[in-house]
C-alpha atoms as a PDB file:
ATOM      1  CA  UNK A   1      27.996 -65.767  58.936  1.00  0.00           C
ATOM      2  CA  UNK A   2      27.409 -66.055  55.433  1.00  0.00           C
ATOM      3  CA  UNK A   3      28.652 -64.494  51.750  1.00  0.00           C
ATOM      4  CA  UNK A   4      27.207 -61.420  50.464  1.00  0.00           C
ATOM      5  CA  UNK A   5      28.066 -60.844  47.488  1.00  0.00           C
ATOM      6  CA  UNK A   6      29.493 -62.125  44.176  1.00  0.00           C
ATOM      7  CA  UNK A   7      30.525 -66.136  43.303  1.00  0.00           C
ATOM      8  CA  UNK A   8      29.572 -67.188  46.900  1.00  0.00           C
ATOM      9  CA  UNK A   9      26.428 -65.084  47.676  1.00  0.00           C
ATOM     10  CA  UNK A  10      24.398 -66.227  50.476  1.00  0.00           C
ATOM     11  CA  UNK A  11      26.609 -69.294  51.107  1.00  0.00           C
ATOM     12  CA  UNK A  12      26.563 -70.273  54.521  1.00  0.00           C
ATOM     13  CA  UNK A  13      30.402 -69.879  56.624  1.00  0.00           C
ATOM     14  CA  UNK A  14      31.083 -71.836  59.709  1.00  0.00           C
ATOM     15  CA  UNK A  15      32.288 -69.876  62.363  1.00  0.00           C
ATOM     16  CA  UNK A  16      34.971 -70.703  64.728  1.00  0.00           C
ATOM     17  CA  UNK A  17      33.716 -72.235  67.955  1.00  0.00           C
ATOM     18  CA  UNK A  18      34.350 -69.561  71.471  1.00  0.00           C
ATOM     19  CA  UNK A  19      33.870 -66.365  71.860  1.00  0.00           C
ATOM     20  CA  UNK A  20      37.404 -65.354  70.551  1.00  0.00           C
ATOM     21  CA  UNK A  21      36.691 -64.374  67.004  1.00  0.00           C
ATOM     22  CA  UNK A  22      34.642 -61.347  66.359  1.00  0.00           C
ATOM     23  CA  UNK A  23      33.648 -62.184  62.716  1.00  0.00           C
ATOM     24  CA  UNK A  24      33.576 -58.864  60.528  1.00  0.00           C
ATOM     25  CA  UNK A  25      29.485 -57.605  60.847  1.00  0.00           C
ATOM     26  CA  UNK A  26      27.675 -57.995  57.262  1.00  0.00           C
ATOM     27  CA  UNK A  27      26.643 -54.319  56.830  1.00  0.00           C
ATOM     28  CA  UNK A  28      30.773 -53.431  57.372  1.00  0.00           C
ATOM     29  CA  UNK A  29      31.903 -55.815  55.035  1.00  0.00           C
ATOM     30  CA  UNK A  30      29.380 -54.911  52.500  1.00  0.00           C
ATOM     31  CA  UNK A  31      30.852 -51.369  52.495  1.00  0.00           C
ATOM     32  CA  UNK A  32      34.153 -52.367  52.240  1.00  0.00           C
ATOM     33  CA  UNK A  33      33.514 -54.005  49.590  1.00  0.00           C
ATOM     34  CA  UNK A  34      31.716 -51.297  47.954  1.00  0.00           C
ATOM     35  CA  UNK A  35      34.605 -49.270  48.227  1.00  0.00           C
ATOM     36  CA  UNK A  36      36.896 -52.021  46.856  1.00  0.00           C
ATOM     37  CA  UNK A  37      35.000 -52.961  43.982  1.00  0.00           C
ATOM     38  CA  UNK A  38      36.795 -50.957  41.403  1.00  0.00           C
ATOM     39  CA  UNK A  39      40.550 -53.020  43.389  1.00  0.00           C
ATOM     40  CA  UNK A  40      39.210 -56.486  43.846  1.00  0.00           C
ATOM     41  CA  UNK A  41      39.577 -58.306  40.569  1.00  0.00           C
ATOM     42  CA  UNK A  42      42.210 -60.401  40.288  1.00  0.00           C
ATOM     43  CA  UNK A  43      43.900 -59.020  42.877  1.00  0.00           C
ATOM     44  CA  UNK A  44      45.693 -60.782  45.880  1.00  0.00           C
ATOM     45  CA  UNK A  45      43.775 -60.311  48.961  1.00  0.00           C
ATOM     46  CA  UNK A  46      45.688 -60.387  52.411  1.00  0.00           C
ATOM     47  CA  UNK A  47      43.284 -61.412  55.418  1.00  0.00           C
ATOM     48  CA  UNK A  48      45.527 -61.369  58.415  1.00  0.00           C
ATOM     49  CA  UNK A  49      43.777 -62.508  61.825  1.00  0.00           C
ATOM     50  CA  UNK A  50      41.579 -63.976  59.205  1.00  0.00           C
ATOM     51  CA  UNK A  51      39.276 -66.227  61.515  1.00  0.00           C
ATOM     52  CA  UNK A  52      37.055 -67.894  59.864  1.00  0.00           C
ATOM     53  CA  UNK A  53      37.807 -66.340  56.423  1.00  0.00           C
ATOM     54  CA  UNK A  54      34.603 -64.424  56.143  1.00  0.00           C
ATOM     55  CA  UNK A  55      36.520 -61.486  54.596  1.00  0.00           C
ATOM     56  CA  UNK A  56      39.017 -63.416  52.469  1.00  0.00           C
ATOM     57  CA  UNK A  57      36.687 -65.264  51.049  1.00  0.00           C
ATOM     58  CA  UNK A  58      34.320 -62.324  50.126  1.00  0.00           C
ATOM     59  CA  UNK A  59      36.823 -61.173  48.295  1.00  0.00           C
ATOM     60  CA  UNK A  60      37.520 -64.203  46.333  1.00  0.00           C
ATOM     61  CA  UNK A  61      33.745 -64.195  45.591  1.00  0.00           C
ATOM     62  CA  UNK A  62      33.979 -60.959  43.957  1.00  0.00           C
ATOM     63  CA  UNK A  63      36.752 -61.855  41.908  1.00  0.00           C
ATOM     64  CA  UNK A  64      40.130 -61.414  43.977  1.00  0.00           C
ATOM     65  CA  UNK A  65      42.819 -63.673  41.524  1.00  0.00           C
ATOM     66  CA  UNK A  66      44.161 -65.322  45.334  1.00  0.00           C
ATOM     67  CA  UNK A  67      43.641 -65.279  49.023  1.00  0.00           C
ATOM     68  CA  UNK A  68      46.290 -65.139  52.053  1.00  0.00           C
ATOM     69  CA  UNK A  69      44.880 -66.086  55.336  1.00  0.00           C
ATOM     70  CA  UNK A  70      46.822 -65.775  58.471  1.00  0.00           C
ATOM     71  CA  UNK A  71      45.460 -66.793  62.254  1.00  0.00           C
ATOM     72  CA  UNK A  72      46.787 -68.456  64.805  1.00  0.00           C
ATOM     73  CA  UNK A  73      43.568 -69.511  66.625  1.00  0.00           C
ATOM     74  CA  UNK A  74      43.281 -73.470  66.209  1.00  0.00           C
ATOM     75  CA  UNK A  75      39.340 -73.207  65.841  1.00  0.00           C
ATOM     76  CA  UNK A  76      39.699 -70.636  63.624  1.00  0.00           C
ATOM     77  CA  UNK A  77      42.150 -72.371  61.436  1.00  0.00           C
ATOM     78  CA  UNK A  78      39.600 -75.426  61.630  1.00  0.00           C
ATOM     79  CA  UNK A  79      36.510 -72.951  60.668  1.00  0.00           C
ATOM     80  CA  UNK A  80      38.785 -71.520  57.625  1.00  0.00           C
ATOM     81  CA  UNK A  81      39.763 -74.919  56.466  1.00  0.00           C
ATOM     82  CA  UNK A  82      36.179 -76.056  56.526  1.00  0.00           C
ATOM     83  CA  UNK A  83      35.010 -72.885  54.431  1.00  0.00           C
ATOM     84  CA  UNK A  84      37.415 -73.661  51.809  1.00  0.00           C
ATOM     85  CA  UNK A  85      36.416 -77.176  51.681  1.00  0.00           C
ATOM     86  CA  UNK A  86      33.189 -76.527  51.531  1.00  0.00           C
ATOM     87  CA  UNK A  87      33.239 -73.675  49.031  1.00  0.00           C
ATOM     88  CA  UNK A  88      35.943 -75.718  47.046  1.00  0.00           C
ATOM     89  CA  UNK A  89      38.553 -72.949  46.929  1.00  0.00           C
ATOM     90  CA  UNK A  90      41.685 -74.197  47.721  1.00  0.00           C
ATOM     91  CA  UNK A  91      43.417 -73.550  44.560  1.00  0.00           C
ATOM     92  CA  UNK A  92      43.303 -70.419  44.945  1.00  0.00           C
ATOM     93  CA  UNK A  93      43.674 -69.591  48.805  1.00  0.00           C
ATOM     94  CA  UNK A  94      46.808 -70.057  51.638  1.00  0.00           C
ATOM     95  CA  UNK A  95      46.523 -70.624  54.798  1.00  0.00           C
ATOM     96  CA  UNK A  96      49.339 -69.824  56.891  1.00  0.00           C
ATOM     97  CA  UNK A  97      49.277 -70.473  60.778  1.00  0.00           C
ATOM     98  CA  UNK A  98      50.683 -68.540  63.330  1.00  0.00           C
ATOM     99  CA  UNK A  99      51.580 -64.582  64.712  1.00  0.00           C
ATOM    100  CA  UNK A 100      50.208 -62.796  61.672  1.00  0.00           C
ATOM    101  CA  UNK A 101      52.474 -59.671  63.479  1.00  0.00           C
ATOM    102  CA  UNK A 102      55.355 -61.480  63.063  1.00  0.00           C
ATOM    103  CA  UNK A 103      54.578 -63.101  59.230  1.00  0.00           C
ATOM    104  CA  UNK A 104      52.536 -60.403  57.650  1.00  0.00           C
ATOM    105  CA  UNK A 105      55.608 -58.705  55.824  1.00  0.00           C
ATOM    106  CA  UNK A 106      56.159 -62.176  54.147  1.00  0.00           C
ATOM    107  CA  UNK A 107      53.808 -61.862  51.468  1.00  0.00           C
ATOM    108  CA  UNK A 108      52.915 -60.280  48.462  1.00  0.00           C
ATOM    109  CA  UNK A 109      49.224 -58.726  48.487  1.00  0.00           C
ATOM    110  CA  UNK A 110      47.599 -55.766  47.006  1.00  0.00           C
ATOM    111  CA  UNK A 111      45.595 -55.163  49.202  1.00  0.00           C
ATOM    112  CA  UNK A 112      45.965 -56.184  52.945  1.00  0.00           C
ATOM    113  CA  UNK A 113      42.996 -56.362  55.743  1.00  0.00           C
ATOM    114  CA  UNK A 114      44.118 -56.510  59.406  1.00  0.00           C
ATOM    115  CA  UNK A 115      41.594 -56.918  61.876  1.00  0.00           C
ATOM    116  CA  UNK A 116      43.272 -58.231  65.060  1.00  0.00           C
ATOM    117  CA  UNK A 117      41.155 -59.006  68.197  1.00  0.00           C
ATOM    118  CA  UNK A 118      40.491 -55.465  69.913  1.00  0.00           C
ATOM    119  CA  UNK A 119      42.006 -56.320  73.129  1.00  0.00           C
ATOM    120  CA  UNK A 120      45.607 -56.614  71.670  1.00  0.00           C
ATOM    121  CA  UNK A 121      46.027 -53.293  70.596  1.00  0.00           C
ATOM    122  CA  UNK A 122      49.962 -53.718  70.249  1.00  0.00           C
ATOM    123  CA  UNK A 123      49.049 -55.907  67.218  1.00  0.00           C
ATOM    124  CA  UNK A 124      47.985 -52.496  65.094  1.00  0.00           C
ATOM    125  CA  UNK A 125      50.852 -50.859  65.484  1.00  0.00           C
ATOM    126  CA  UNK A 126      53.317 -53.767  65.305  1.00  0.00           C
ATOM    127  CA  UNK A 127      51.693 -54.690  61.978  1.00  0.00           C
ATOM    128  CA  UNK A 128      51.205 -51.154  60.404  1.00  0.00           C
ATOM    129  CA  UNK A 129      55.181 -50.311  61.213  1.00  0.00           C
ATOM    130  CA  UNK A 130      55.785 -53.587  59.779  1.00  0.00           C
ATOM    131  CA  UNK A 131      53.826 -52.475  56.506  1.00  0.00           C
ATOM    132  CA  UNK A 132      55.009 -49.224  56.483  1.00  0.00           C
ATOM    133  CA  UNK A 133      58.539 -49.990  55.957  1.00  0.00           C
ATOM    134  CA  UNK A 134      57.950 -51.990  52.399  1.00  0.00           C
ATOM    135  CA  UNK A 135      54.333 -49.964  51.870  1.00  0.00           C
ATOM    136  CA  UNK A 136      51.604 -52.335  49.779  1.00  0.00           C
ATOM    137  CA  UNK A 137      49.291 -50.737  47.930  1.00  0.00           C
ATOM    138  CA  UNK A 138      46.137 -50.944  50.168  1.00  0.00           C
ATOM    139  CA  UNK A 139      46.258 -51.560  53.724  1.00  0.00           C
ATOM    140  CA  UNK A 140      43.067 -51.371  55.541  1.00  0.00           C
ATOM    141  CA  UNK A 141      42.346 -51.848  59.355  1.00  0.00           C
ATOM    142  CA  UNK A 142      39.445 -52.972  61.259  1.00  0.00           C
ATOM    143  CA  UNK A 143      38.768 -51.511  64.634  1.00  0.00           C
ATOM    144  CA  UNK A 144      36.723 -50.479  67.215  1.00  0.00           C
ATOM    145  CA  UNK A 145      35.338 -46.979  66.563  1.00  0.00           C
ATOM    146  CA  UNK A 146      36.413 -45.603  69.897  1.00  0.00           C
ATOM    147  CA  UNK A 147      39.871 -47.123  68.947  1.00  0.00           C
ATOM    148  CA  UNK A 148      40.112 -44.547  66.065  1.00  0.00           C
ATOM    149  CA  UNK A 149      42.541 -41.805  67.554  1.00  0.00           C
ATOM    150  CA  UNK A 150      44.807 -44.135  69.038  1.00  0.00           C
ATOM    151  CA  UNK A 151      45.794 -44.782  65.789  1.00  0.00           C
ATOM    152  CA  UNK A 152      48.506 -43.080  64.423  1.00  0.00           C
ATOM    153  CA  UNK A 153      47.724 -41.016  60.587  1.00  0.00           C
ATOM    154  CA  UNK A 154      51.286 -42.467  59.000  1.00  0.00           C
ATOM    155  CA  UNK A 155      53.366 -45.888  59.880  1.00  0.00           C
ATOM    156  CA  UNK A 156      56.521 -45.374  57.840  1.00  0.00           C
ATOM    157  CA  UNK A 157      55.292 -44.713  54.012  1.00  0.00           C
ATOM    158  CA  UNK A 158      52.041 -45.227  54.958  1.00  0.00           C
ATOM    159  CA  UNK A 159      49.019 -42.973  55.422  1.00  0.00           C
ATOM    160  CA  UNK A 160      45.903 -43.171  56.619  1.00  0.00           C
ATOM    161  CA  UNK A 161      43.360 -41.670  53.580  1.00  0.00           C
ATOM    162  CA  UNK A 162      39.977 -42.862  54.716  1.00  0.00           C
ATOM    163  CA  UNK A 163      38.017 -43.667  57.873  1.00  0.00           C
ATOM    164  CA  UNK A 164      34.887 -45.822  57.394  1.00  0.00           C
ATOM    165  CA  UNK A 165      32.650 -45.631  60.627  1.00  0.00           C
ATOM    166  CA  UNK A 166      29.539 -48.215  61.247  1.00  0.00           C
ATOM    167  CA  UNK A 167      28.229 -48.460  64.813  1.00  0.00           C
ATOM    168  CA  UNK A 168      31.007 -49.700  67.010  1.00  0.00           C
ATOM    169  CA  UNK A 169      33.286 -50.920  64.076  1.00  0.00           C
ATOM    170  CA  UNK A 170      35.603 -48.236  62.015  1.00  0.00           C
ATOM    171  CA  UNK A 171      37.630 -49.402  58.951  1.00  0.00           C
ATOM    172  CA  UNK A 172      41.009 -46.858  58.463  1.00  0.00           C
ATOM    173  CA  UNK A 173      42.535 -47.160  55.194  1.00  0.00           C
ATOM    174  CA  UNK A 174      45.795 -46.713  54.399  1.00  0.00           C
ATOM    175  CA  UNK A 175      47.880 -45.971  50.927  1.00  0.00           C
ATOM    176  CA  UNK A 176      51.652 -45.269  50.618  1.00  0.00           C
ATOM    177  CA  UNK A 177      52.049 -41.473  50.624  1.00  0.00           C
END
């Protein structure tokens, strides 16, 4: 796992020991981030089921203002410390442990990336309700393309604009209608 763009590129990322953590591909995160670019600076970036940070902490290195990072996963939260460490980036990140379902309404973020682990599918909808009630500006979901029309098109205020396919992995993004 490593950067690819901005502050950061090409700097390696450990990544969380197991087979628990499905690390956001390369070639998905670099279009996300294509379609972000115009968002990104100084913005606060929401990374919920964060892992080992890899998204978080692309968007930090292409000029995000702060990171949140939520997980739950001890290895994970041991891989995400490390990254920070190692990229010396603690001033401007959080890390917050536990049910990202039940703490992602907690914080203030323009732009918010959920990407729980595909086989708890309750964890979409439980944290796009959650979002919908008190909308942010940007939320955008990771899933498994196949996954795509189980979603719903609104949660509350928000509604789904965009769907961003890549092999197996879709990204939907939602914006407050």
């Amino acid at each position: 796992m490593r950067v690819i763009g901005g502050e950061f590129r090409s700097r390696r990322l450990k990544s969380p020991a197991g087979d628990s953590v499905r690390p956001t591909p390369d070639r998905l995160r670099e279009a996300l981030f294509s379609v972000l670019s115009p968002r990104i600076e100084g913005c606060v970036f929401l990374d919920a089921y964060a892992g080992g940070g890899s998204v978080g902490i692309e968007a930090l290195s292409r000029g995000a203002g702060r990171a949140i990072f939520l997980e739950k996963s001890r290895p994970a939260l041991r891989a995400l410390q490390e990254n920070i460490s190692i990229l010396d980036i603690s001033q401007r990140c959080e890390v917050h442990a536990g049910n990202a379902a039940a703490m992602i309404t907690k914080y203030e973020a323009e732009i918010v990336f959920l990407d729980p682990p595909y086989p708890r599918e309750q964890e979409y909808g439980l944290c796009l309700d959650a979002l919908g009630e008190a909308p942010r500006p940007l939320v955008i979901v990771q899933h498994a393309s196949k996954f795509t029309h189980h979603l719903k098109e609104t949660y509350g205020q928000l509604q789904r604009v965009r769907i961003l396919s890549q092999g197996d992995n879709s990204l939907s993004f939602f914006e407050p209608r």
